[in-house]
C-alpha atoms as a PDB file:
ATOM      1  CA  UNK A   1      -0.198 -78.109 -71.468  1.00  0.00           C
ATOM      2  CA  UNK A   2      -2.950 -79.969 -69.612  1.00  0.00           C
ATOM      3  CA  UNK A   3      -6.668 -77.742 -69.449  1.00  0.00           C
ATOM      4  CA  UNK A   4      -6.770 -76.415 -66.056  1.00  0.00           C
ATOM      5  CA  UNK A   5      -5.083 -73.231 -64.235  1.00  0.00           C
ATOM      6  CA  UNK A   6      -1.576 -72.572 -63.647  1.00  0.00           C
ATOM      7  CA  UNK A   7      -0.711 -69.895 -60.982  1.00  0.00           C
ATOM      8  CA  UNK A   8       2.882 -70.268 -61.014  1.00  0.00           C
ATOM      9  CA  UNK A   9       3.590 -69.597 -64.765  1.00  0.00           C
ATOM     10  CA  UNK A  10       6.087 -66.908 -66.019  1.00  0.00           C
ATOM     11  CA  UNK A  11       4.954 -64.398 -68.122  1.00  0.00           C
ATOM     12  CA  UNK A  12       7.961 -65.551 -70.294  1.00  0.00           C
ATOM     13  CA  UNK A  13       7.071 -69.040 -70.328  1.00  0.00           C
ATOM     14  CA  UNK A  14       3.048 -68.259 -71.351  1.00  0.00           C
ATOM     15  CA  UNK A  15       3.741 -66.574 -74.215  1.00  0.00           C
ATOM     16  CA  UNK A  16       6.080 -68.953 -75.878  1.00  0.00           C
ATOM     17  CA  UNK A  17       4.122 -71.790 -74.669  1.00  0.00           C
ATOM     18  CA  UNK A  18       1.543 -73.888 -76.373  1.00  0.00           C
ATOM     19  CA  UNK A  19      -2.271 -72.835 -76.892  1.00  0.00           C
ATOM     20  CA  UNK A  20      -3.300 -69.785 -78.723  1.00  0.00           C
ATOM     21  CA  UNK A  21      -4.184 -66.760 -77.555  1.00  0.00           C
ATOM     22  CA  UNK A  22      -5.855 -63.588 -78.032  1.00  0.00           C
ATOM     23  CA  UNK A  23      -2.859 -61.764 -79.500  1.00  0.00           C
ATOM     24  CA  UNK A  24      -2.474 -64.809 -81.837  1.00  0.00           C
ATOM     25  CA  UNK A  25      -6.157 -64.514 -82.760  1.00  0.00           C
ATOM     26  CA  UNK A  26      -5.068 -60.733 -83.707  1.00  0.00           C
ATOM     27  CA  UNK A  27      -2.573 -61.508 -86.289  1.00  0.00           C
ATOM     28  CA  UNK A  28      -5.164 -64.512 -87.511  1.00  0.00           C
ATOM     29  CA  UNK A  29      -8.020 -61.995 -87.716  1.00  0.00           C
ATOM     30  CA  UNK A  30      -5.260 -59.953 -89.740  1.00  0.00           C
ATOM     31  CA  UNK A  31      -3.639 -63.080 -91.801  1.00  0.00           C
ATOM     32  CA  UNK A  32      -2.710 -65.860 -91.019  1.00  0.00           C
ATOM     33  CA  UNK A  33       0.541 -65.938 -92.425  1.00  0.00           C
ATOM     34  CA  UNK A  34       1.038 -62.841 -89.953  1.00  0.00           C
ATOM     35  CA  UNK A  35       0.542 -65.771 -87.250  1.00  0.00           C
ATOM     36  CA  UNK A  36       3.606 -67.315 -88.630  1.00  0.00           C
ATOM     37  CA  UNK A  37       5.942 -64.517 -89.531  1.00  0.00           C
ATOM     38  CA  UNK A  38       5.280 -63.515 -85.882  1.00  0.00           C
ATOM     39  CA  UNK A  39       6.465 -67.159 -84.515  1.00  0.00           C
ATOM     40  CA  UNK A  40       9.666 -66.832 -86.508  1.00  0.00           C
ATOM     41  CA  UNK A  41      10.695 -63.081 -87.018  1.00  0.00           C
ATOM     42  CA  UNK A  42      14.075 -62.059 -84.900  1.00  0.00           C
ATOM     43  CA  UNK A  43      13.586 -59.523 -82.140  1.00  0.00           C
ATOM     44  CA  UNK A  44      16.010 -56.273 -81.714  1.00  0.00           C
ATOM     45  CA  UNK A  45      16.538 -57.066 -77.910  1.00  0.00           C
ATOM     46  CA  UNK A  46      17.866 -53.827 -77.558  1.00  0.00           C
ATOM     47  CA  UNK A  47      14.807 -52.269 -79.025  1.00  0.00           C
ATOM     48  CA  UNK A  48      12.430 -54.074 -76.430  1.00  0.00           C
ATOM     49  CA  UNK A  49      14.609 -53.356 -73.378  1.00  0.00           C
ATOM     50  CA  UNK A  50      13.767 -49.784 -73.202  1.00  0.00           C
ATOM     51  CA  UNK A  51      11.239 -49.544 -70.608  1.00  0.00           C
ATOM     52  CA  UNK A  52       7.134 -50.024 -71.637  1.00  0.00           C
ATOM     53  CA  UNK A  53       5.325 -47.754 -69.238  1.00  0.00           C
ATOM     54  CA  UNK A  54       2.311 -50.114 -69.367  1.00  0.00           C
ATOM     55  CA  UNK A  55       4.720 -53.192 -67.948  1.00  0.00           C
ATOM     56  CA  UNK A  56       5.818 -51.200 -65.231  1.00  0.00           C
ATOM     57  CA  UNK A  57       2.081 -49.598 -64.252  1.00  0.00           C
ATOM     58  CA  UNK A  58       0.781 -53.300 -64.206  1.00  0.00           C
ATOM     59  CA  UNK A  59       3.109 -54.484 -62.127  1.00  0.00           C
ATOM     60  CA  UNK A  60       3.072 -51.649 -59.703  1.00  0.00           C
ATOM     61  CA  UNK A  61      -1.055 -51.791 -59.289  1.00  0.00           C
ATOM     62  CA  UNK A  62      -1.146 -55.681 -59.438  1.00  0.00           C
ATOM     63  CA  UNK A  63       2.175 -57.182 -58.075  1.00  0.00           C
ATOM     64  CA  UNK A  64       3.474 -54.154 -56.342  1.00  0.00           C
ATOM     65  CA  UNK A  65       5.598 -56.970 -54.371  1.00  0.00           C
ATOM     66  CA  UNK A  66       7.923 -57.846 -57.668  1.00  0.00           C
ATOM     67  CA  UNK A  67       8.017 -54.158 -58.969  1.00  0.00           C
ATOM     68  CA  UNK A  68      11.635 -53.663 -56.601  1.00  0.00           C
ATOM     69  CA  UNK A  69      12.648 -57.170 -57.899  1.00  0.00           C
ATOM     70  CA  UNK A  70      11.959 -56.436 -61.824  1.00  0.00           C
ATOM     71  CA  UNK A  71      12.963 -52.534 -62.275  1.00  0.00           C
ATOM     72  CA  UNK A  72      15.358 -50.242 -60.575  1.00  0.00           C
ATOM     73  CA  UNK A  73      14.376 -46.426 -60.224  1.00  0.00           C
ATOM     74  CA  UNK A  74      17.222 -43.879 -61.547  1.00  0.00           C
ATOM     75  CA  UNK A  75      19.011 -40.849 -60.025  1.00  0.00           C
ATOM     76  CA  UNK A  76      17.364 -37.742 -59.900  1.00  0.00           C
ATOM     77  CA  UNK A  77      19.523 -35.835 -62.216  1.00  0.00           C
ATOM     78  CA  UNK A  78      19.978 -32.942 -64.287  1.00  0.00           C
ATOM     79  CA  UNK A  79      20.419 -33.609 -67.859  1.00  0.00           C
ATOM     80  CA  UNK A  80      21.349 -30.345 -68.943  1.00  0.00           C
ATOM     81  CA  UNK A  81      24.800 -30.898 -67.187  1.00  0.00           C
ATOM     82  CA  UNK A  82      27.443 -33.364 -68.270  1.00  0.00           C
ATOM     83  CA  UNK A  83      27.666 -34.850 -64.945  1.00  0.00           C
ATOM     84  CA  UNK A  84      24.140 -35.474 -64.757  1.00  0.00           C
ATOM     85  CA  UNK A  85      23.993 -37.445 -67.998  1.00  0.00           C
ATOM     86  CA  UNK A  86      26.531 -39.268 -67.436  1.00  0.00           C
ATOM     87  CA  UNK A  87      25.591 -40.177 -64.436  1.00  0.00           C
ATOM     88  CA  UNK A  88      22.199 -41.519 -65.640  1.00  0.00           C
ATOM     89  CA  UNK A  89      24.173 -43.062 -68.445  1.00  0.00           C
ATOM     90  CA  UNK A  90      26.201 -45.079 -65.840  1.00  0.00           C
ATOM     91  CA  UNK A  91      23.183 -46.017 -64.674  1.00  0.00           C
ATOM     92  CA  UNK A  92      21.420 -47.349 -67.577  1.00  0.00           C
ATOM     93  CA  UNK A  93      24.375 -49.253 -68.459  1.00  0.00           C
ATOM     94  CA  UNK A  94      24.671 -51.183 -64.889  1.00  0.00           C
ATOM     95  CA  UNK A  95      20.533 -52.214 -65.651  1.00  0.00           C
ATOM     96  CA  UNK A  96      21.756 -53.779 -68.650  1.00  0.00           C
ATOM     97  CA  UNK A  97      24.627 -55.366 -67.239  1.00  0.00           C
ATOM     98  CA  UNK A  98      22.479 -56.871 -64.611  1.00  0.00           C
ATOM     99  CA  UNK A  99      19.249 -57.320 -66.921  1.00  0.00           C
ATOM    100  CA  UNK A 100      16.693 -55.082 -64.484  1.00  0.00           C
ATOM    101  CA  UNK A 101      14.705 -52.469 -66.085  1.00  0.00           C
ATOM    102  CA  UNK A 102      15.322 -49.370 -65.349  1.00  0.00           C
ATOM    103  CA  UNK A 103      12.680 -46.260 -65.199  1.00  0.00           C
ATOM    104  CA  UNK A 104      13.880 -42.899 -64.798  1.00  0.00           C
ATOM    105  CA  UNK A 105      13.479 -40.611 -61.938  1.00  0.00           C
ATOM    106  CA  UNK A 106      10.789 -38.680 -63.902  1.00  0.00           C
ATOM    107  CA  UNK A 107       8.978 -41.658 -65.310  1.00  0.00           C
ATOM    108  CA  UNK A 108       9.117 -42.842 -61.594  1.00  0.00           C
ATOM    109  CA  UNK A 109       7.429 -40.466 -60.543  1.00  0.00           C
ATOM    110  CA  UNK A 110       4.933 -40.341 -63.192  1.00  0.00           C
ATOM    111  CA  UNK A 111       4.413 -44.019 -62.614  1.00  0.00           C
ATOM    112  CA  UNK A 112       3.472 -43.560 -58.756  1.00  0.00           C
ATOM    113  CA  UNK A 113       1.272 -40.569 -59.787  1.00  0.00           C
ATOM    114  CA  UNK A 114      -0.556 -42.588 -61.664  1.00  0.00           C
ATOM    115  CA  UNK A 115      -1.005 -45.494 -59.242  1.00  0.00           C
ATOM    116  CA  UNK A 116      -1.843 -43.538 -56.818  1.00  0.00           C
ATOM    117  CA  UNK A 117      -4.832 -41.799 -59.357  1.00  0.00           C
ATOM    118  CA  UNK A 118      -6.325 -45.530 -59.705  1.00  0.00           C
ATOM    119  CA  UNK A 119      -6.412 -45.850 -56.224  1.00  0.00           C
ATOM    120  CA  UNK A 120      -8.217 -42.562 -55.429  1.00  0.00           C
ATOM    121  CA  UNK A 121     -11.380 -44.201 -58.082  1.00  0.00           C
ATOM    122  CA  UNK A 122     -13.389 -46.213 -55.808  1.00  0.00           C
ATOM    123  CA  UNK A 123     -14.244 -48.616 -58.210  1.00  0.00           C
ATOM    124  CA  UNK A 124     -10.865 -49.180 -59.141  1.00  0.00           C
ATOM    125  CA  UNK A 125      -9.570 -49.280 -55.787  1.00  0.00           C
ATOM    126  CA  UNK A 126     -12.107 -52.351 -55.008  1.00  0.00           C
ATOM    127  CA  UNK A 127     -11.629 -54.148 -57.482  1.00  0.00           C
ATOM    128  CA  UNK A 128      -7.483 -53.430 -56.979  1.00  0.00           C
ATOM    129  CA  UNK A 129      -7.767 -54.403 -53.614  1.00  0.00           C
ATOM    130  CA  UNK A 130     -10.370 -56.962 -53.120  1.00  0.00           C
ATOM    131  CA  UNK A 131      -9.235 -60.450 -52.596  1.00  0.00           C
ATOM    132  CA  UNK A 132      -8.103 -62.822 -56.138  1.00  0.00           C
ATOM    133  CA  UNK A 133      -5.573 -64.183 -58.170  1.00  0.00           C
ATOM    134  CA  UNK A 134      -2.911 -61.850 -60.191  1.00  0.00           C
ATOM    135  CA  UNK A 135      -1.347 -63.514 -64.098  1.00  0.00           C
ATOM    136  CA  UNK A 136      -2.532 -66.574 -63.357  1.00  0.00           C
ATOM    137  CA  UNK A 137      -2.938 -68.967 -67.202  1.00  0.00           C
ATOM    138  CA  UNK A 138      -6.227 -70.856 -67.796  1.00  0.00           C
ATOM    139  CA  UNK A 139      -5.809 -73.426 -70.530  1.00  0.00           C
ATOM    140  CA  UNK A 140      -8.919 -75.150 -71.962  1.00  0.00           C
ATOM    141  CA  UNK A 141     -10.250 -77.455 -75.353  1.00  0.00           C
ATOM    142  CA  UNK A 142     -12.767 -75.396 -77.153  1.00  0.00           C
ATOM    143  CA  UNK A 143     -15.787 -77.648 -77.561  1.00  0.00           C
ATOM    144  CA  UNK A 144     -16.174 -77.055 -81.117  1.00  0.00           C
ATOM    145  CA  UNK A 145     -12.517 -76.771 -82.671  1.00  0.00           C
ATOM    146  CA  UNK A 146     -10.828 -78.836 -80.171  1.00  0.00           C
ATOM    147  CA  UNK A 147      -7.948 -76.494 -80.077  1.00  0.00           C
ATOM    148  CA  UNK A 148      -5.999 -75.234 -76.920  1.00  0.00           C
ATOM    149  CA  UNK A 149      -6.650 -71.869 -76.027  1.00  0.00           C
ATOM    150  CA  UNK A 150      -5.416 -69.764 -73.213  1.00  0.00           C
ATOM    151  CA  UNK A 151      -5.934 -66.593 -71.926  1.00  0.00           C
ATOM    152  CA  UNK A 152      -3.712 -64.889 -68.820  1.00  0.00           C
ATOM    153  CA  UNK A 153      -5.871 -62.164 -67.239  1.00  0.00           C
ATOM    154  CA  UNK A 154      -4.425 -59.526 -65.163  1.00  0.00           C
ATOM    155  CA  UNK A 155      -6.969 -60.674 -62.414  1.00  0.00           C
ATOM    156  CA  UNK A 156      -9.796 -62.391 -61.388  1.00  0.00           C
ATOM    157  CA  UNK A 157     -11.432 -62.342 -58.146  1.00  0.00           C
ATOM    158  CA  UNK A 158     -12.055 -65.762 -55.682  1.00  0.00           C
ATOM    159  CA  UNK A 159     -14.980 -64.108 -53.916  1.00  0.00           C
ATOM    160  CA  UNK A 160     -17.061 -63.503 -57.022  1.00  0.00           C
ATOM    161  CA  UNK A 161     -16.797 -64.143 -61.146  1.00  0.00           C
ATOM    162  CA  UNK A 162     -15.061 -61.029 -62.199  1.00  0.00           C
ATOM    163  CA  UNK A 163     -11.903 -60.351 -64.290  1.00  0.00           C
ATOM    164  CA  UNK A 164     -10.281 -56.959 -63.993  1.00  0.00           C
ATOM    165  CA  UNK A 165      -8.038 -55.920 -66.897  1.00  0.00           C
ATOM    166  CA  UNK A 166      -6.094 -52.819 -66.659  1.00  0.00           C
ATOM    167  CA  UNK A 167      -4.969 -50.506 -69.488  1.00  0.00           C
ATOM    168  CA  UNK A 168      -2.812 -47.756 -69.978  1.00  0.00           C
ATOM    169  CA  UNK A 169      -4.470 -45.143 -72.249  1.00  0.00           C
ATOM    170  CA  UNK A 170      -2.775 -42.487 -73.954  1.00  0.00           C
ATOM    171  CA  UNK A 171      -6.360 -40.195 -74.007  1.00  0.00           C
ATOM    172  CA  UNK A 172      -9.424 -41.368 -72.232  1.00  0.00           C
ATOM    173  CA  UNK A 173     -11.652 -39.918 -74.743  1.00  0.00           C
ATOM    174  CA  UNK A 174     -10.288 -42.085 -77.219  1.00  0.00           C
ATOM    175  CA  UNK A 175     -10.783 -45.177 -75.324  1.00  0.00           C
ATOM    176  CA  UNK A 176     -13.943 -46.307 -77.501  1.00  0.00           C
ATOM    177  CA  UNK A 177     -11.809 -46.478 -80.304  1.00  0.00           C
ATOM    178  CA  UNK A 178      -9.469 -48.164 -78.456  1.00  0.00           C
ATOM    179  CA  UNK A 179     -11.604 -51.507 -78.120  1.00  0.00           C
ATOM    180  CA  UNK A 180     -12.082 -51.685 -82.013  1.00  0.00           C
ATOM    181  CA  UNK A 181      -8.294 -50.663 -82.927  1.00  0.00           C
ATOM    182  CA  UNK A 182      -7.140 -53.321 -80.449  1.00  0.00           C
ATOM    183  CA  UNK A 183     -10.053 -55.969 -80.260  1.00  0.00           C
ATOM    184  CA  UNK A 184     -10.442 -55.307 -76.830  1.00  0.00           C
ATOM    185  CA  UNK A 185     -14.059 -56.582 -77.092  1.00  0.00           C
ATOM    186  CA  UNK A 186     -12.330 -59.812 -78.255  1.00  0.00           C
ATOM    187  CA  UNK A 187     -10.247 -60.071 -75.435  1.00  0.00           C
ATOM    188  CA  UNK A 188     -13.614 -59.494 -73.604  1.00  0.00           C
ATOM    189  CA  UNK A 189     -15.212 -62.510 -75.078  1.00  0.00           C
ATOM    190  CA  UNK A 190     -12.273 -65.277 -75.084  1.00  0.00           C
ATOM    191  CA  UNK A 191     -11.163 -64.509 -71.210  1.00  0.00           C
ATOM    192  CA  UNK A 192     -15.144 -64.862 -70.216  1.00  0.00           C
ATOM    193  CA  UNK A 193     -14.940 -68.308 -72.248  1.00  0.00           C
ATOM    194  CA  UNK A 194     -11.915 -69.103 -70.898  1.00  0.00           C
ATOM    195  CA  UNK A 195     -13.278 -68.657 -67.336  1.00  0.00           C
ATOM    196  CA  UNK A 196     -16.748 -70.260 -67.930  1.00  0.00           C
ATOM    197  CA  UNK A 197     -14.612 -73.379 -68.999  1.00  0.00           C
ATOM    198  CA  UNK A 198     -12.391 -73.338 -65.964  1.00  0.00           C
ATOM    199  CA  UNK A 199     -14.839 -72.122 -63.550  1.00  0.00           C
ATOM    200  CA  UNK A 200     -18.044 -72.936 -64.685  1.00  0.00           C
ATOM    201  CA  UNK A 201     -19.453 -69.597 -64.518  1.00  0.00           C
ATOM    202  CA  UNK A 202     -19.995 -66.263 -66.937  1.00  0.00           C
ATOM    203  CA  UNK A 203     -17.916 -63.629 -64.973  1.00  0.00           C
ATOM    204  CA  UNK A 204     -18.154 -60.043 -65.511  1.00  0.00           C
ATOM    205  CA  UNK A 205     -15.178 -58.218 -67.342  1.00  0.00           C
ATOM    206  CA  UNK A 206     -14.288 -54.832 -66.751  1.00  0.00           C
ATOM    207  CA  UNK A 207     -11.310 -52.426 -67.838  1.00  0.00           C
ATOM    208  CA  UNK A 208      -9.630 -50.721 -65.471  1.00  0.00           C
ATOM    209  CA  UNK A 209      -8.221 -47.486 -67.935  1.00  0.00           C
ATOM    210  CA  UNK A 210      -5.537 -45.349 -66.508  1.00  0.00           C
ATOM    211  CA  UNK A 211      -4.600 -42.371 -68.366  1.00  0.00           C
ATOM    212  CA  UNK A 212      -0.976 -41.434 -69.020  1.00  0.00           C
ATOM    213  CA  UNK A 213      -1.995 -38.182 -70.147  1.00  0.00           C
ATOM    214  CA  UNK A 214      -3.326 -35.393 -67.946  1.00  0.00           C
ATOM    215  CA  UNK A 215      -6.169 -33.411 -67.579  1.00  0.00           C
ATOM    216  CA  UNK A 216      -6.643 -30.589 -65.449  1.00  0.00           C
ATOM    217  CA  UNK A 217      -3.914 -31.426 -63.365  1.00  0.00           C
ATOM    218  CA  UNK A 218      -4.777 -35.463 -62.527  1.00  0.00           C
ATOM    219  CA  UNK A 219      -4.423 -38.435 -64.317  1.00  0.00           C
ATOM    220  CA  UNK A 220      -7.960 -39.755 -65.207  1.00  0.00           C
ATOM    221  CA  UNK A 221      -8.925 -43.263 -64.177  1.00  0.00           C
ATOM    222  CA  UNK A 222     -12.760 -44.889 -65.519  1.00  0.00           C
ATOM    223  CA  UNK A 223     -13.806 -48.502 -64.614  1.00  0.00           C
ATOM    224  CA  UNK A 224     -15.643 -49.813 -67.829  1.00  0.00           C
ATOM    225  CA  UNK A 225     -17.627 -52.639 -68.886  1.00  0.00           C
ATOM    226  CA  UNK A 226     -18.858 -53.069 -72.694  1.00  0.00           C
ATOM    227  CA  UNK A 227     -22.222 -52.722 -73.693  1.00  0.00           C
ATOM    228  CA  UNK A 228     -24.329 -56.466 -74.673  1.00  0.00           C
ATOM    229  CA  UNK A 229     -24.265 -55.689 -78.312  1.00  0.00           C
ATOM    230  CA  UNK A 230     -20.383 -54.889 -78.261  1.00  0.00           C
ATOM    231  CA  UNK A 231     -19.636 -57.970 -76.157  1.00  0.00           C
ATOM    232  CA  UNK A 232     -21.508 -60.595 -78.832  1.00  0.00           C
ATOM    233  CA  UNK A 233     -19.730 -59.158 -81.193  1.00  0.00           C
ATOM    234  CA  UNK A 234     -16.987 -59.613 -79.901  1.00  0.00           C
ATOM    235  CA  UNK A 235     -17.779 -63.299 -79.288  1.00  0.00           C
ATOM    236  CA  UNK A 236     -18.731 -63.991 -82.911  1.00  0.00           C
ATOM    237  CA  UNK A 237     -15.433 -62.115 -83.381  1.00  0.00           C
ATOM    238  CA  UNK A 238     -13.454 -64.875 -81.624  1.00  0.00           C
ATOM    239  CA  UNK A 239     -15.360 -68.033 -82.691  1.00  0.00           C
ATOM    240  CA  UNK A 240     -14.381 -66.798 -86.470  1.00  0.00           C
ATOM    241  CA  UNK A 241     -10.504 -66.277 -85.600  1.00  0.00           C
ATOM    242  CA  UNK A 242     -10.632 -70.102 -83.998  1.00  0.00           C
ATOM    243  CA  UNK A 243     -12.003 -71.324 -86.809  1.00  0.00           C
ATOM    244  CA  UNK A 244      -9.589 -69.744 -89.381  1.00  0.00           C
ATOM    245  CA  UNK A 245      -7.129 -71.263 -86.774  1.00  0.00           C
ATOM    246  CA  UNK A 246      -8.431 -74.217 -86.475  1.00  0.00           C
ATOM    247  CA  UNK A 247      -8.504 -74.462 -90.469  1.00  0.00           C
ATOM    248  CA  UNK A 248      -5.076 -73.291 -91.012  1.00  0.00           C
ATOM    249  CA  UNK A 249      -3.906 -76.194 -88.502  1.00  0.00           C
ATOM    250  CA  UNK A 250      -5.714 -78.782 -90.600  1.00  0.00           C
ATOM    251  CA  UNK A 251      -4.691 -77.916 -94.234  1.00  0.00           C
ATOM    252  CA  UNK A 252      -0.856 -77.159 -93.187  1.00  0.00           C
ATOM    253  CA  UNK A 253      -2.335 -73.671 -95.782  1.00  0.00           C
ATOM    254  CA  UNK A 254      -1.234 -70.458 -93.442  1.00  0.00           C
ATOM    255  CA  UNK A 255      -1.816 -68.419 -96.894  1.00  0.00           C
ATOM    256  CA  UNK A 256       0.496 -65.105 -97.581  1.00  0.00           C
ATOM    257  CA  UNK A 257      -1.161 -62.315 -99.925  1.00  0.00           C
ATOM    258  CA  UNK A 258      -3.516 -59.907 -98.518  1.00  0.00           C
ATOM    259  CA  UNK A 259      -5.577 -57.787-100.471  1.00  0.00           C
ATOM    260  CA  UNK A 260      -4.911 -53.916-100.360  1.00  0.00           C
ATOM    261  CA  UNK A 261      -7.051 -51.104-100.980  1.00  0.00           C
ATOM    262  CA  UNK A 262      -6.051 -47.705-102.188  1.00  0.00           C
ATOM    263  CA  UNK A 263      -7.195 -45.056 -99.240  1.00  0.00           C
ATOM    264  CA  UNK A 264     -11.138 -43.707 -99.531  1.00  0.00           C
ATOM    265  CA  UNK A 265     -10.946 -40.101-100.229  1.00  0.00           C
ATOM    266  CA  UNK A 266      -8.321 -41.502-103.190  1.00  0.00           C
ATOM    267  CA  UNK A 267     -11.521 -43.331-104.150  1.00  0.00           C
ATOM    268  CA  UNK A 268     -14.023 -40.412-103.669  1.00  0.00           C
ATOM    269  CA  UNK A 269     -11.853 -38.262-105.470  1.00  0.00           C
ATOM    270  CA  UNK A 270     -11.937 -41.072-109.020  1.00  0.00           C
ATOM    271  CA  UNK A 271     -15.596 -40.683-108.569  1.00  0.00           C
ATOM    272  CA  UNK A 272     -15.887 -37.033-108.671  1.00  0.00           C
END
């Protein structure tokens, strides 16, 4: 791949493609070797066929055109009847058969439930609506390592520098935690370096969080953007998973052993 943006790339074809990204820099920031295995493990396709909630609320909110194309929605059935089972059953089978997705009546409806919850948040709703470009890949050299790098965000605007990112959360309080457990401040820093390459300009990220767990009757929706501190950290973060990159691409050494640690209250307790 050439630096530049691609607007016409398959989700499919960007993750198997050349350049790393920042779920690669995940397993480097983890081991490298874990880089490797991850290139070369087999994949239960039966396992990853079941249906991934935050797939299907992605597509919905950002290319509600392809949803009909990419999943079929099930028969409202009851399940505590044999007819009704196996009539969903019949229907999961023909999805396979013709390699849609499906999503159940219920998760259906939980799906448009929660659309319809980001598009009630004003902020959300703007920044959902507003004018850009949906997974679209920006490939660029990084000035210092010279490797490829790539990034695929869920949007950016054409009006103005901002990236939108949406994610499903399983409890909105819990969304601070999130961006450690998951790097998200990571992601944060290599999609605004990715754009300031392309673009020439240091956009503004923000999450769009949709909650797939309810409170008080709704779905909660918050528009977020990390604090300064959080953000640099998450850039020295990034520059110090290229360069282990970087280094592993040189030497051919992708190493192997990691070092474990017995749990802390095992350790408090040898102290006492």
């Amino acid at each position: 791949m050439e630096p530049g943006i691609y607007h016409d790339i398959s989700n499919h074809d960007y993750h198997t493609g050349s350049g790393v990204s920042k779920s690669q820099l995940d397993d480097i920031a983890i081991n490298p070797a874990i880089y490797q295995w991850r290139k070369l493990a087999p994949i239960d396709e039966e396992k990853t066929a079941a249906l991934d909630m935050g797939t299907a609320l992605h597509c919905l909110l950002l290319e509600p055109e392809e949803f009909g194309k990419r999943f079929e929605i099930g028969p409202e059935v009851n399940r505590r009847t044999t007819a009704g089972r196996e009539e969903e059953q019949q229907f999961f089978e023909r999805c396979k058969r013709t390699g849609i997705t499906p999503i159940t009546h219920d998760d259906d409806r939980k799906l448009r439930l929660m659309r319809d919850s980001a598009m009630a948040h004003t902020g959300a709703r703007w920044l959902l609506e507003a004018d850009g470009f949906c997974e679209s890949s920006i490939y660029w050299r990084d000035e210092e390592t010279e490797e490829l790098c790539r990034i695929r965000p869920d949007k950016f605007l054409k009006a103005q520098p901002v990236i939108a990112d949406v994610k499903k959360v399983a409890d909105m309080d819990r969304f601070s935690r999130h961006v450690e457990e998951f790097r998200y401040h990571v992601q944060d820093a290599m999609y605004r370096e990715g754009y300031r390459q392309q673009f020439g300009e240091y956009p503004l990220f923000v999450f769009i969080a949709v909650s797939e767990t309810i409170n008080c009757g709704r779905y909660p929706v918050r528009v977020y953007d990390l604090e300064p501190q959080d953000v640099e950290a998450g850039y020295n973060e990034f520059r110090k998973n290229l360069t282990t990159y970087h280094e592993c691409i040189a030497t051919g050494n992708w190493g192997g052993v990691e070092r474990l640690a017995r749990p802390e209250w095992a350790r408090r307790r040898d102290s006492l």
